[in-house]
C-alpha atoms as a PDB file:
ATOM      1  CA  UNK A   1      14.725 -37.483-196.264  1.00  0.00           C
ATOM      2  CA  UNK A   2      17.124 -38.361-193.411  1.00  0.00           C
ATOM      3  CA  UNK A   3      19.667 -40.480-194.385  1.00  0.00           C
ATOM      4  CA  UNK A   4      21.823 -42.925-192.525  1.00  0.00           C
ATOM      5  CA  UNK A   5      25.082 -43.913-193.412  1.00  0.00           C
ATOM      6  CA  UNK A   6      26.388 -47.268-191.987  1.00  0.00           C
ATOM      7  CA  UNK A   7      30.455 -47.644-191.683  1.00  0.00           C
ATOM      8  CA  UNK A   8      31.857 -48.628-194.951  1.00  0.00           C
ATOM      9  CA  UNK A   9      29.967 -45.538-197.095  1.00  0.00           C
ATOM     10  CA  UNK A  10      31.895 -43.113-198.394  1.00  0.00           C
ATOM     11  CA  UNK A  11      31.309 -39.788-197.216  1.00  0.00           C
ATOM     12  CA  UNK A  12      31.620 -38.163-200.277  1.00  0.00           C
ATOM     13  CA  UNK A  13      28.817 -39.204-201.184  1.00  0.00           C
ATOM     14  CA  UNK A  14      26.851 -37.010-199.198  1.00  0.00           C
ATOM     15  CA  UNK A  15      27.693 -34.547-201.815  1.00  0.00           C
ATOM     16  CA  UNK A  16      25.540 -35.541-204.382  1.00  0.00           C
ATOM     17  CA  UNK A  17      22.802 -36.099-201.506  1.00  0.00           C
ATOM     18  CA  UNK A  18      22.115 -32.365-200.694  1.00  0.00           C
ATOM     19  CA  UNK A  19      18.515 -32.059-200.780  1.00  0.00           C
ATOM     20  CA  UNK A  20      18.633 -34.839-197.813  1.00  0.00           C
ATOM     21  CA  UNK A  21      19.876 -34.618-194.393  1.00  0.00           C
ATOM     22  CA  UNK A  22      22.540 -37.159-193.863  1.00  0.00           C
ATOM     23  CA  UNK A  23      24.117 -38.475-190.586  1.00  0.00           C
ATOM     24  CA  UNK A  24      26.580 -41.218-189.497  1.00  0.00           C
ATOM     25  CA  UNK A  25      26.662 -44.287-187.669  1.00  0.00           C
ATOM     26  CA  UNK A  26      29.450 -43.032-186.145  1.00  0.00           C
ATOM     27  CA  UNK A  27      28.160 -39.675-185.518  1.00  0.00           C
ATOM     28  CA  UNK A  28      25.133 -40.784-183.935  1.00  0.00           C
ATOM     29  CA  UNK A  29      27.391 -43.231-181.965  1.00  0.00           C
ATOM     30  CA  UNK A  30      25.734 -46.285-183.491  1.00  0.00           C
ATOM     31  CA  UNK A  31      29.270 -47.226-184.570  1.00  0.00           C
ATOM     32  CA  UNK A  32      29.414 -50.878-182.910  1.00  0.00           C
ATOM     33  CA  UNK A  33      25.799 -51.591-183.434  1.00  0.00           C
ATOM     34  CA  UNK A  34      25.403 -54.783-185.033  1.00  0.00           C
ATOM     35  CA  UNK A  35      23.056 -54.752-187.976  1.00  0.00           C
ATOM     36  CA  UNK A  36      19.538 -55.860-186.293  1.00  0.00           C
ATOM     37  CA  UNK A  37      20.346 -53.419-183.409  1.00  0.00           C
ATOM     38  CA  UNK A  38      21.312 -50.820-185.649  1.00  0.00           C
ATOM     39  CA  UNK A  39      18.242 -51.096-188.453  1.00  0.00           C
ATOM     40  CA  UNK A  40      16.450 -50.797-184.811  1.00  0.00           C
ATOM     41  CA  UNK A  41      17.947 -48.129-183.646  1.00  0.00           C
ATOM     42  CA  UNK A  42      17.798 -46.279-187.164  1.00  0.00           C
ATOM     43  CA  UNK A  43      13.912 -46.839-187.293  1.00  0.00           C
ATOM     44  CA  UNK A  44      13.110 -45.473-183.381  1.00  0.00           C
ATOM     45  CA  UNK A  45      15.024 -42.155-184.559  1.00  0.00           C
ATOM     46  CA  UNK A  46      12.983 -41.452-187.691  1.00  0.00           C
ATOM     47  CA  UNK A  47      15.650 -42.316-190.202  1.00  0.00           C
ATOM     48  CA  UNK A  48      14.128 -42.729-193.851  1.00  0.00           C
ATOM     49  CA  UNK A  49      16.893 -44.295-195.530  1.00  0.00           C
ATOM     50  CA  UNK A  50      19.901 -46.698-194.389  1.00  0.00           C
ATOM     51  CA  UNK A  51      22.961 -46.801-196.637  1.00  0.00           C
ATOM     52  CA  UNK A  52      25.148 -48.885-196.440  1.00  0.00           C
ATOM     53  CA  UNK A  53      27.783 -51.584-198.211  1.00  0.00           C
ATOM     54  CA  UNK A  54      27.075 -54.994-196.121  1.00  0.00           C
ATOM     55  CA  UNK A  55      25.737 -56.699-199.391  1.00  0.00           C
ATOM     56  CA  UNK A  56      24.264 -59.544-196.645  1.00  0.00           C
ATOM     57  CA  UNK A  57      21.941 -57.582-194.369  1.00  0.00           C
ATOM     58  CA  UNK A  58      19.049 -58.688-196.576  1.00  0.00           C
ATOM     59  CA  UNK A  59      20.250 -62.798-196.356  1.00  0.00           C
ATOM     60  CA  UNK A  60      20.878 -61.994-192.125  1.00  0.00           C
ATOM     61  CA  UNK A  61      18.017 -59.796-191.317  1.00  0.00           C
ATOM     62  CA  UNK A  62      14.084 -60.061-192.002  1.00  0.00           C
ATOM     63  CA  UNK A  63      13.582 -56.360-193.920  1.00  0.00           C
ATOM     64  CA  UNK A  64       9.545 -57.354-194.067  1.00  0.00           C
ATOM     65  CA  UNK A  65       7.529 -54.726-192.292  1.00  0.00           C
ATOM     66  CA  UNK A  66      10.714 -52.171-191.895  1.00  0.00           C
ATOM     67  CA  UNK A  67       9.616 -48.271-191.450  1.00  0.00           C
ATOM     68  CA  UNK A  68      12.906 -47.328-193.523  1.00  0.00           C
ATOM     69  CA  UNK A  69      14.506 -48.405-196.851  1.00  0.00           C
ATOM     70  CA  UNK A  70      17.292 -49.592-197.472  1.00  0.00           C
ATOM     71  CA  UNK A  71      20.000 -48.894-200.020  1.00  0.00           C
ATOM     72  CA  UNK A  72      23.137 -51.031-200.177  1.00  0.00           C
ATOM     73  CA  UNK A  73      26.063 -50.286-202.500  1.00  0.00           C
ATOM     74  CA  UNK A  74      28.029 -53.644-203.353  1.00  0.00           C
ATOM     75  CA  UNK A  75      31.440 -51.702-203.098  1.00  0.00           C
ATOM     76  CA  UNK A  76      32.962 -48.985-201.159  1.00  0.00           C
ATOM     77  CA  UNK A  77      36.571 -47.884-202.578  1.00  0.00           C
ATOM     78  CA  UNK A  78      35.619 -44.103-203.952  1.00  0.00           C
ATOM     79  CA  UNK A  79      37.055 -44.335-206.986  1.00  0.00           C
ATOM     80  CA  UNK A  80      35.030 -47.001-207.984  1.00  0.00           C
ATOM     81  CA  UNK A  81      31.551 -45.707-206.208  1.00  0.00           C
ATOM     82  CA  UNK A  82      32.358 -42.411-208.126  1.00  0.00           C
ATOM     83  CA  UNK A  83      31.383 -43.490-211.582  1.00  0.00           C
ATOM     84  CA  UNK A  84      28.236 -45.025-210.026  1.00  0.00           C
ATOM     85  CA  UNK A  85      27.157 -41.835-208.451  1.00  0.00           C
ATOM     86  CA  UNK A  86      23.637 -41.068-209.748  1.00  0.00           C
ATOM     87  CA  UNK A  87      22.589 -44.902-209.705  1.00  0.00           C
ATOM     88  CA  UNK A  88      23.090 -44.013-205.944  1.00  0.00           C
ATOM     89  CA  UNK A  89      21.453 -40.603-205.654  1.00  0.00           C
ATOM     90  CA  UNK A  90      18.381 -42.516-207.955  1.00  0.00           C
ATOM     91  CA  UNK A  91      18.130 -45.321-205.302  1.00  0.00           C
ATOM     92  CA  UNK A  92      17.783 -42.894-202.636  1.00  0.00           C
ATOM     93  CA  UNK A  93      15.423 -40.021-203.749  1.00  0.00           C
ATOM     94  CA  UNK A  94      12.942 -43.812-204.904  1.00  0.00           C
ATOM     95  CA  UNK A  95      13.827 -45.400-201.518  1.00  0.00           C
ATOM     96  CA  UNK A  96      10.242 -46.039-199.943  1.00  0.00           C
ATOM     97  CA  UNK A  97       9.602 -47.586-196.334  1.00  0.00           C
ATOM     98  CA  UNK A  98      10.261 -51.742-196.728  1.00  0.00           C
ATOM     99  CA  UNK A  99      12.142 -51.525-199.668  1.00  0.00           C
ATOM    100  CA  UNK A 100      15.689 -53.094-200.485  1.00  0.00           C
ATOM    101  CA  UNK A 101      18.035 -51.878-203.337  1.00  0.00           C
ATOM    102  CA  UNK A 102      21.022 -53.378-204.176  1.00  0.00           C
ATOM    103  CA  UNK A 103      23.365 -51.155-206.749  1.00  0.00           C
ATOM    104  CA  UNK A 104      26.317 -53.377-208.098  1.00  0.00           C
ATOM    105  CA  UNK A 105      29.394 -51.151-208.092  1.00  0.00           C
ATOM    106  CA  UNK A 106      31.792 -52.749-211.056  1.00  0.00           C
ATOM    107  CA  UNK A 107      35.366 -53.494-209.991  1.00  0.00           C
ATOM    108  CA  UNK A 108      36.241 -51.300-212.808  1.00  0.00           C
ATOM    109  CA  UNK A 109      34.792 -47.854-214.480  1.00  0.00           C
END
């Protein structure tokens, strides 16, 4: 799967995400894309997968009808996404076109 990661992900994460290619907002210089232009922009370039932490993309955009899923992690300081690692990989290798997962990321491990 290709995989898109919005600002606030952790790139470590792309570690535990080897069997998919992953790219970057930034890399892809999508970096000031709001969301609507970016889920856009993510969709007309094939992406499979957004992740990413804004926790209100699903209250601020309509996800109905989207080509790509979407995976959003509630939390993005490391050493609390850490623990929470496979939750993550799980969401992503399941992520199918028009979906929306949330994975709650506990303030402590």
């Amino acid at each position: 799967m290709l995989v898109l990661f919005d600002h606030g992900v952790p790139r470590g994460i792309a570690r535990a995400l080897q069997l998919h290619t992953i790219k970057t907002a930034r890399a892809q210089g999508w970096d000031t894309l709001n969301n609507g232009a970016l889920l856009k922009a993510a969709e007309d370039a094939g992406f499979d997968v957004l992740l990413t932490t804004e926790t209100n993309l699903p209250f601020r955009q309509n996800l109905e009808g989207r080509k790509l899923a979407i995976v959003i992690i509630s939390k993005n300081r490391w050493s609390l996404v850490r623990p929470t690692m496979q939750k993550i990989v799980d969401a992503v290798n399941a992520a199918k076109p028009g979906t929306c997962t949330v994975i709650e990321i506990p303030e402590s491990a």
